[in-house]
Protein backbone atom coordinates (compact mmCIF):
# COMPACT_ATOMS: atom_id res chain seq x y z
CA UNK A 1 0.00 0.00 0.00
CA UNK A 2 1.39 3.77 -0.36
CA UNK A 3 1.84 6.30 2.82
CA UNK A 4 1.66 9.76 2.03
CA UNK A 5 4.81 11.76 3.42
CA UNK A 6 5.53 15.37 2.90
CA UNK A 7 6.78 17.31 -0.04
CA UNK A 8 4.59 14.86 -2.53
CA UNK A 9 6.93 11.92 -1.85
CA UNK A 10 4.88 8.21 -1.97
CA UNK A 11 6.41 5.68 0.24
CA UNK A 12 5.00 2.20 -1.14
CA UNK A 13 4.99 -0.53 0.75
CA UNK A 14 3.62 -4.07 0.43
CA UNK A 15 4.76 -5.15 -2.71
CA UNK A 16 7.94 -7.11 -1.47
CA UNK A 17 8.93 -9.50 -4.17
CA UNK A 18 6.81 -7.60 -7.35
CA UNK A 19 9.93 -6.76 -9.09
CA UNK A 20 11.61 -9.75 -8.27
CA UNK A 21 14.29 -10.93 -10.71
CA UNK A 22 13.25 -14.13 -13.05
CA UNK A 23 15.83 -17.27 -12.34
CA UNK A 24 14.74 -18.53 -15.74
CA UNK A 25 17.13 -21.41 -14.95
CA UNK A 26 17.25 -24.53 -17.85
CA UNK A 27 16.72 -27.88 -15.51
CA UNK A 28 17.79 -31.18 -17.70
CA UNK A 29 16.01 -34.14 -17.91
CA UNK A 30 17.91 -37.44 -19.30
CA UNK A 31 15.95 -40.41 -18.78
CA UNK A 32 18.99 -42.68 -19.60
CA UNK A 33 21.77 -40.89 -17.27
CA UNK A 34 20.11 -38.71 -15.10
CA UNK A 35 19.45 -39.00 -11.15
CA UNK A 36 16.48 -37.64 -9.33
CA UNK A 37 18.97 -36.82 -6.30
CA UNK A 38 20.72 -34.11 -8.92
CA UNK A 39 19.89 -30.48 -9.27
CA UNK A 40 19.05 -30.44 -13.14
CA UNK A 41 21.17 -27.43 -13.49
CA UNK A 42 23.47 -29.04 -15.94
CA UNK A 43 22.79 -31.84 -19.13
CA UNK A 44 25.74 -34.06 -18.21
CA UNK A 45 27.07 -35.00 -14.22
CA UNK A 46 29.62 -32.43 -13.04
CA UNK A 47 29.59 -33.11 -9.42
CA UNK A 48 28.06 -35.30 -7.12
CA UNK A 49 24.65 -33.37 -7.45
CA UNK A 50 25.02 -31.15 -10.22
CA UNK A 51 23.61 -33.28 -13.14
CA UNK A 52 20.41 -33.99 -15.12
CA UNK A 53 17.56 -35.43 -13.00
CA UNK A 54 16.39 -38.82 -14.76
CA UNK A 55 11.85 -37.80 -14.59
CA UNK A 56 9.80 -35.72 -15.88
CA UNK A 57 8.15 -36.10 -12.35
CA UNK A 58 11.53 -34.67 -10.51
CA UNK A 59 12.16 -31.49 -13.15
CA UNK A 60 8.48 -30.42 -12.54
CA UNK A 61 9.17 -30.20 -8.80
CA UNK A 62 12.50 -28.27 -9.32
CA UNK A 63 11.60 -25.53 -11.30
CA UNK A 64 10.18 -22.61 -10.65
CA UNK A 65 8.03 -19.82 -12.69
CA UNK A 66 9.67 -18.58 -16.12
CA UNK A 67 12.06 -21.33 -16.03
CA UNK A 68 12.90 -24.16 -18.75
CA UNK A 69 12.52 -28.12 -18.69
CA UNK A 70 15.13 -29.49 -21.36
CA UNK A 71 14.67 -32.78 -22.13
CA UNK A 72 17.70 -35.11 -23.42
CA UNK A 73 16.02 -36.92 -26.44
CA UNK A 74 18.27 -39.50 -26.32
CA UNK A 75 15.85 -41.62 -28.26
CA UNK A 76 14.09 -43.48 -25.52
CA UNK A 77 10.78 -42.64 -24.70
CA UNK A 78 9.80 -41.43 -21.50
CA UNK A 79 7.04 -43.60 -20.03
CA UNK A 80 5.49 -40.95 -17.47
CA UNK A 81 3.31 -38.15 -17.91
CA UNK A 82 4.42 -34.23 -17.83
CA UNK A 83 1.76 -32.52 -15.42
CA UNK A 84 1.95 -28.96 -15.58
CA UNK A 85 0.04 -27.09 -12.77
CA UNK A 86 -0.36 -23.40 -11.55
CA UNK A 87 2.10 -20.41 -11.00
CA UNK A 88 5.58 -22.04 -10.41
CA UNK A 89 4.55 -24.24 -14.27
CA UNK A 90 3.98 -20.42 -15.52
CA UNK A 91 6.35 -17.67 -17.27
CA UNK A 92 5.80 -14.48 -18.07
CA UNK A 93 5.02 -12.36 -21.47
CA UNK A 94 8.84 -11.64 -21.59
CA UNK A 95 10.43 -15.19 -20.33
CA UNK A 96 7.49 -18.30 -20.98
CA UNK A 97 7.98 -21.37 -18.90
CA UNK A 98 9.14 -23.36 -21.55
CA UNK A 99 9.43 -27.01 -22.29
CA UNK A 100 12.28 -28.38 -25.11
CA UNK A 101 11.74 -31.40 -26.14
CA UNK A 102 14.40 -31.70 -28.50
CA UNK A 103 12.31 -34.42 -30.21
CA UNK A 104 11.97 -36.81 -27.14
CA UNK A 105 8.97 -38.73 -26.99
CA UNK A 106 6.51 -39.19 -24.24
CA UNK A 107 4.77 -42.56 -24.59
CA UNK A 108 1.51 -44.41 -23.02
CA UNK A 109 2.11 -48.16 -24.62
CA UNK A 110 2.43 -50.51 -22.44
CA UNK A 111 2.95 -54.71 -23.50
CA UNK A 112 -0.07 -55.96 -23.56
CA UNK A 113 -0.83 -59.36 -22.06
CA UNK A 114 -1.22 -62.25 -23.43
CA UNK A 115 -3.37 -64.05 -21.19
CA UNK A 116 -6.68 -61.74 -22.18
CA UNK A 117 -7.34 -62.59 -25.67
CA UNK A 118 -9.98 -65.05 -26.08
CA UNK A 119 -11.32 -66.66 -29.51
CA UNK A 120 -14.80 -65.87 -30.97
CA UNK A 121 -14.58 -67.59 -34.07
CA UNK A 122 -12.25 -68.06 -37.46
CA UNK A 123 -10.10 -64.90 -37.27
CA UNK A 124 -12.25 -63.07 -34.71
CA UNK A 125 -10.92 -62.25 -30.95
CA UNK A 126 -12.25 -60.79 -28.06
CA UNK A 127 -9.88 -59.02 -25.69
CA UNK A 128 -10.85 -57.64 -22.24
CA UNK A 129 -9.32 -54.84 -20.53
CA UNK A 130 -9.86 -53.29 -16.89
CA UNK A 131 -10.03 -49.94 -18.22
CA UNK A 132 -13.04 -49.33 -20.49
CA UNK A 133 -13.65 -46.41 -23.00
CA UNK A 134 -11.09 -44.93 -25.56
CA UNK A 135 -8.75 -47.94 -26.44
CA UNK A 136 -5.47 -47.56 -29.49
CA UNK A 137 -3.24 -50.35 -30.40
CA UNK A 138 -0.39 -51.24 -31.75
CA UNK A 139 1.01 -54.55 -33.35
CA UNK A 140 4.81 -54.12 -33.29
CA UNK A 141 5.35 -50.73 -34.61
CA UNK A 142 1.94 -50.97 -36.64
CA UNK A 143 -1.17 -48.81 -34.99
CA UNK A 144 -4.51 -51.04 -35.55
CA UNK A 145 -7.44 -48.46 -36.84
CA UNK A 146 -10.60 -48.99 -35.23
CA UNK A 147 -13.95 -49.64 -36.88
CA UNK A 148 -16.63 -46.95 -35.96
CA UNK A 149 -19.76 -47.96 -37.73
CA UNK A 150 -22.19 -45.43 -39.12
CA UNK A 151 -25.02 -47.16 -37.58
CA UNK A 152 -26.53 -48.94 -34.67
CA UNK A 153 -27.31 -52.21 -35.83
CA UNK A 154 -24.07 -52.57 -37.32
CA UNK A 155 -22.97 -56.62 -36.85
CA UNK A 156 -19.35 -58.42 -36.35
CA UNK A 157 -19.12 -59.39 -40.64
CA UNK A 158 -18.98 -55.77 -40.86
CA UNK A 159 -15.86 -55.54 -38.86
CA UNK A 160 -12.81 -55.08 -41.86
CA UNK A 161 -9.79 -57.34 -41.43
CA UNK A 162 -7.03 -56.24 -38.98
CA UNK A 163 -9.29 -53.69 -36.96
CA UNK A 164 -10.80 -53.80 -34.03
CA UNK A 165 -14.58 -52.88 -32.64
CA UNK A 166 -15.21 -51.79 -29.10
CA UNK A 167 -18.68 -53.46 -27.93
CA UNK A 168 -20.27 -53.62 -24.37
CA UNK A 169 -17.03 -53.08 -22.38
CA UNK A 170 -14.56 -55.65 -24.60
CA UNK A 171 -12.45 -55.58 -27.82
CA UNK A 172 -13.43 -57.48 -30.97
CA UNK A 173 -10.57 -57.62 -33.39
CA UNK A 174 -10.69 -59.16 -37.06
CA UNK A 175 -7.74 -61.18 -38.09
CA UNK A 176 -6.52 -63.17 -41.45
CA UNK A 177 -7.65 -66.58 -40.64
CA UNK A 178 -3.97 -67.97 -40.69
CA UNK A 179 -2.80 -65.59 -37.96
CA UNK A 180 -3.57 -65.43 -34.05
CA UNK A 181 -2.68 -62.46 -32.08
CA UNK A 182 0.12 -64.29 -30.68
CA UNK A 183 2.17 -64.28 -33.40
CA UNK A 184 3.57 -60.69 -32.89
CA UNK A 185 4.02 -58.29 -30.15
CA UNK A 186 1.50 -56.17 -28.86
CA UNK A 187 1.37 -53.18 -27.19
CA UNK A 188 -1.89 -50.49 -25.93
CA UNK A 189 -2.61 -47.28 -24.53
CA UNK A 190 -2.67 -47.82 -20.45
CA UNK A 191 -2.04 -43.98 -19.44
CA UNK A 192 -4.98 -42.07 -19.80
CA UNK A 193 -3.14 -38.73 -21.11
CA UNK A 194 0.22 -37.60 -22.05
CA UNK A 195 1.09 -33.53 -21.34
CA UNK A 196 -1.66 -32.39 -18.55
CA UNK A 197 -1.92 -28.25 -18.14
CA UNK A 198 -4.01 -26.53 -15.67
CA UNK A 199 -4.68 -22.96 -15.13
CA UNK A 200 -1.11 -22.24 -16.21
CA UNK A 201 -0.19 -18.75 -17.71
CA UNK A 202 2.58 -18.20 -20.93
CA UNK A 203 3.99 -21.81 -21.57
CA UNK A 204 5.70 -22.73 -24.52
CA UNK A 205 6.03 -26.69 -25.67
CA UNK A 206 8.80 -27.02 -28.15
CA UNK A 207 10.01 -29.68 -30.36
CA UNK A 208 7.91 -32.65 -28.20
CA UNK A 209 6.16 -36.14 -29.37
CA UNK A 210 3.37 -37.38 -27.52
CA UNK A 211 2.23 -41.10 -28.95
CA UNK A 212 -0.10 -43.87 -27.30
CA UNK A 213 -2.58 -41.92 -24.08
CA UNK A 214 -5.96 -43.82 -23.71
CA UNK A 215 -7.61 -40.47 -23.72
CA UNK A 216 -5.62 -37.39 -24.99
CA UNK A 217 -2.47 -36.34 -25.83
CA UNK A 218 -2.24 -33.22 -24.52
CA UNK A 219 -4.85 -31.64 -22.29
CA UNK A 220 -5.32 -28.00 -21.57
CA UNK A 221 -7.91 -27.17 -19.06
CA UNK A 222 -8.99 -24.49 -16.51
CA UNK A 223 -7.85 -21.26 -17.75
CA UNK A 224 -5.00 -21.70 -19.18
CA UNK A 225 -3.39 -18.45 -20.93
CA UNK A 226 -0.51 -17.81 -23.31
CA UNK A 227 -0.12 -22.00 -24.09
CA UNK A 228 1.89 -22.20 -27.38
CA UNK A 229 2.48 -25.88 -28.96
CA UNK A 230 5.26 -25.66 -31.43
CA UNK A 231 6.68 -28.48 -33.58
CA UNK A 232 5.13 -30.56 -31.64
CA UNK A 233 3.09 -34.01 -32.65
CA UNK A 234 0.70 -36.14 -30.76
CA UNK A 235 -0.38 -39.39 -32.67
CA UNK A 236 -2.20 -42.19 -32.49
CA UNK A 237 -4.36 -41.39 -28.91
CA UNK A 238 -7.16 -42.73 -27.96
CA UNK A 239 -9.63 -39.48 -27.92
CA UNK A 240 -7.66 -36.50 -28.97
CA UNK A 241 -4.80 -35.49 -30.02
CA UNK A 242 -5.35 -31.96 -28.31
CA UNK A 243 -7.62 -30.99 -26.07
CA UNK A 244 -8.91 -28.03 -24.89
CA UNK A 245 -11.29 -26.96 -22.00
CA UNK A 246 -12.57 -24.61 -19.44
CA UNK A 247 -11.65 -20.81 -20.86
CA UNK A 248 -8.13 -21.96 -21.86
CA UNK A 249 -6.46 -19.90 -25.14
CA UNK A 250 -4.31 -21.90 -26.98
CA UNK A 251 -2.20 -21.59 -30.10
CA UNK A 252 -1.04 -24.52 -32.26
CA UNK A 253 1.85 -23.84 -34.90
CA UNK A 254 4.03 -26.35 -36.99
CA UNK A 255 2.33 -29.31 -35.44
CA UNK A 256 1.10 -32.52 -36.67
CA UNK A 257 -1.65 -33.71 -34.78
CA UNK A 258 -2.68 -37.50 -36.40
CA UNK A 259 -4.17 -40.50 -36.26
CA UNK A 260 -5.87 -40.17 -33.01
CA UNK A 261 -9.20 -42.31 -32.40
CA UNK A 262 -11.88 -39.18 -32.05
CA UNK A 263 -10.50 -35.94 -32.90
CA UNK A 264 -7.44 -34.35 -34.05
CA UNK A 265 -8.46 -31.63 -31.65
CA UNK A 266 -11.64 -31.22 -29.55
CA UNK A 267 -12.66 -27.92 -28.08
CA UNK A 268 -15.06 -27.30 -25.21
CA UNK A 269 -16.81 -24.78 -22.97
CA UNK A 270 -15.35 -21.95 -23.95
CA UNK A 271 -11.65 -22.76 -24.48
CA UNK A 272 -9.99 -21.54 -27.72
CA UNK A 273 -7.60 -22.82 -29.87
CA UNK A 274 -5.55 -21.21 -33.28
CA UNK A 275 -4.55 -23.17 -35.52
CA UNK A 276 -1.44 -22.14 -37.78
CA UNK A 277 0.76 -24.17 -40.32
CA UNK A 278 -0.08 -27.68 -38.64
CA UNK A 279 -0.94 -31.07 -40.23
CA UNK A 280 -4.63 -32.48 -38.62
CA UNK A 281 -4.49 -35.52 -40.36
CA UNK A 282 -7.64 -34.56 -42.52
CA UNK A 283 -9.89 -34.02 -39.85
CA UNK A 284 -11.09 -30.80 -38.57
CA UNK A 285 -10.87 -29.66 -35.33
CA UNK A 286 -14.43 -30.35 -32.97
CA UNK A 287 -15.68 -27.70 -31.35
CA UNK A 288 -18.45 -28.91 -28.86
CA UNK A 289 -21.91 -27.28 -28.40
């Protein structure tokens, strides 16, 4: 608050820490060499604690607003989410909290058992999972399209070969006669989303691959301001590839956003989302009533 003195001069008090300098410090994430003990102030070990940390879990707990999460992309995927939540996951108009992906990926496959497949009939299996809803799969490094019929009375001879059908809580899949599903390795979507923000203000996403979430890729909710996805793709999830909710503004530039089960990207309430210089796959984004 201010406190009138003499001779016009405004003392202000109260505003300890509003002009505080930005650390924008870059913490390092290598999921092959890093150690959660470490600071994340440097990409390679220089002492005993000053070295990448090795989750995306630890350099979200270390850093603090306006600063930057570089990621290694060493080529193996991190299996974890990135949850990004509140002022110390925010920047400012003049330093965003950034995330550099440097082309890492952030991945939801898991294996998929073996022991849940069960035969229907000549080619046809039925596969149960705990988690019901939005399903993607992949056999080896091949994603398996589902079949969404056009109608309600749609029946299992409809189903085309090597998709799959999601009926009353299980999995039918549709298989050359000759073949089982045990022939090859599977894998499936068992996180539900990949990149989670919430009510975060000026965050970039560079350079980042999000593949495999049961539900979304990336998810943008509350009101979320100043979110910019560059460069960066989310395939093959089981909803959307981006979604966006609550009042959250987001911009979308030099991004591929494919091959994801429902939308390329779904928009509710009264969230927002520019599109610029991106590849949807085809399908246009779904803005809901």
């Amino acid at each position: 608050m201010a406190r009138r003195l003499g001779l016009g001069i405004v003392i202000i008090t109260g505003l300890t820490g509003l002009f505080a300098p930005v650390r924008g410090a870059d913490i390092h994430v290598d999921n092959a060499n890093g150690v959660d003990s470490n600071d994340g102030l440097a990409a390679v070990a220089m002492t005993v604690i000053n070295g990448p940390v090795r989750t995306l879990k630890r350099a979200t707990q270390l850093v603090q607003a306006g600063d930057t999460i570089v990621l290694n992309g060493s080529g193996r995927p991190f299996y974890e989410p990135l949850c990004l939540v509140g002022g110390s996951h925010s920047g400012f108009l003049s330093k965003p909290f950034t995330i550099q992906g440097n082309g890492a990926v952030i991945s939801g496959l898991r294996e998929l058992p073996s022991d849940g497949w069960r035969q229907q009939s000549a080619g046809v299996w039925r596969l149960s999972l705990t988690r019901k809803g939005y399903y993607r799969f992949f056999r080896g490094d091949q994603s398996i399209p589902e079949f969404l019929p056009t109608t309600a009375d749609a029946v299992l001879d409809d189903l085309p070969l090597d998709h799959y059908l999601s009926r009353r809580g299980d999995v039918i899949f549709r298989f050359d006669e000759r073949n089982t599903p045990f022939t090859q390795s599977w894998s499936y979507a068992a996180d539900d989303t990949g990149v989670s923000l919430v009510s975060v203000r000026n965050v970039r996403i560079v350079n980042l691959h999000v593949v495999g979430f049961r539900v979304d890729g990336i998810n943008i909710d509350g009101n979320c301001r100043g979110v910019t996805l560059d460069n960066v793709a989310s395939e093959h999830n089981g909803r959307a590839g981006v979604s966006a909710n609550g009042t959250s503004q987001v911009f979308l530039e030099n991004s591929r956003i494919t091959g994801n089960g429902r939308h390329s990207v779904f928009v509710s309430e009264f969230a927002r989302v520019n599109v610029a210089g991106s590849d949807l796959g085809g399908v246009e984004p779904t803005v809901a009533e």
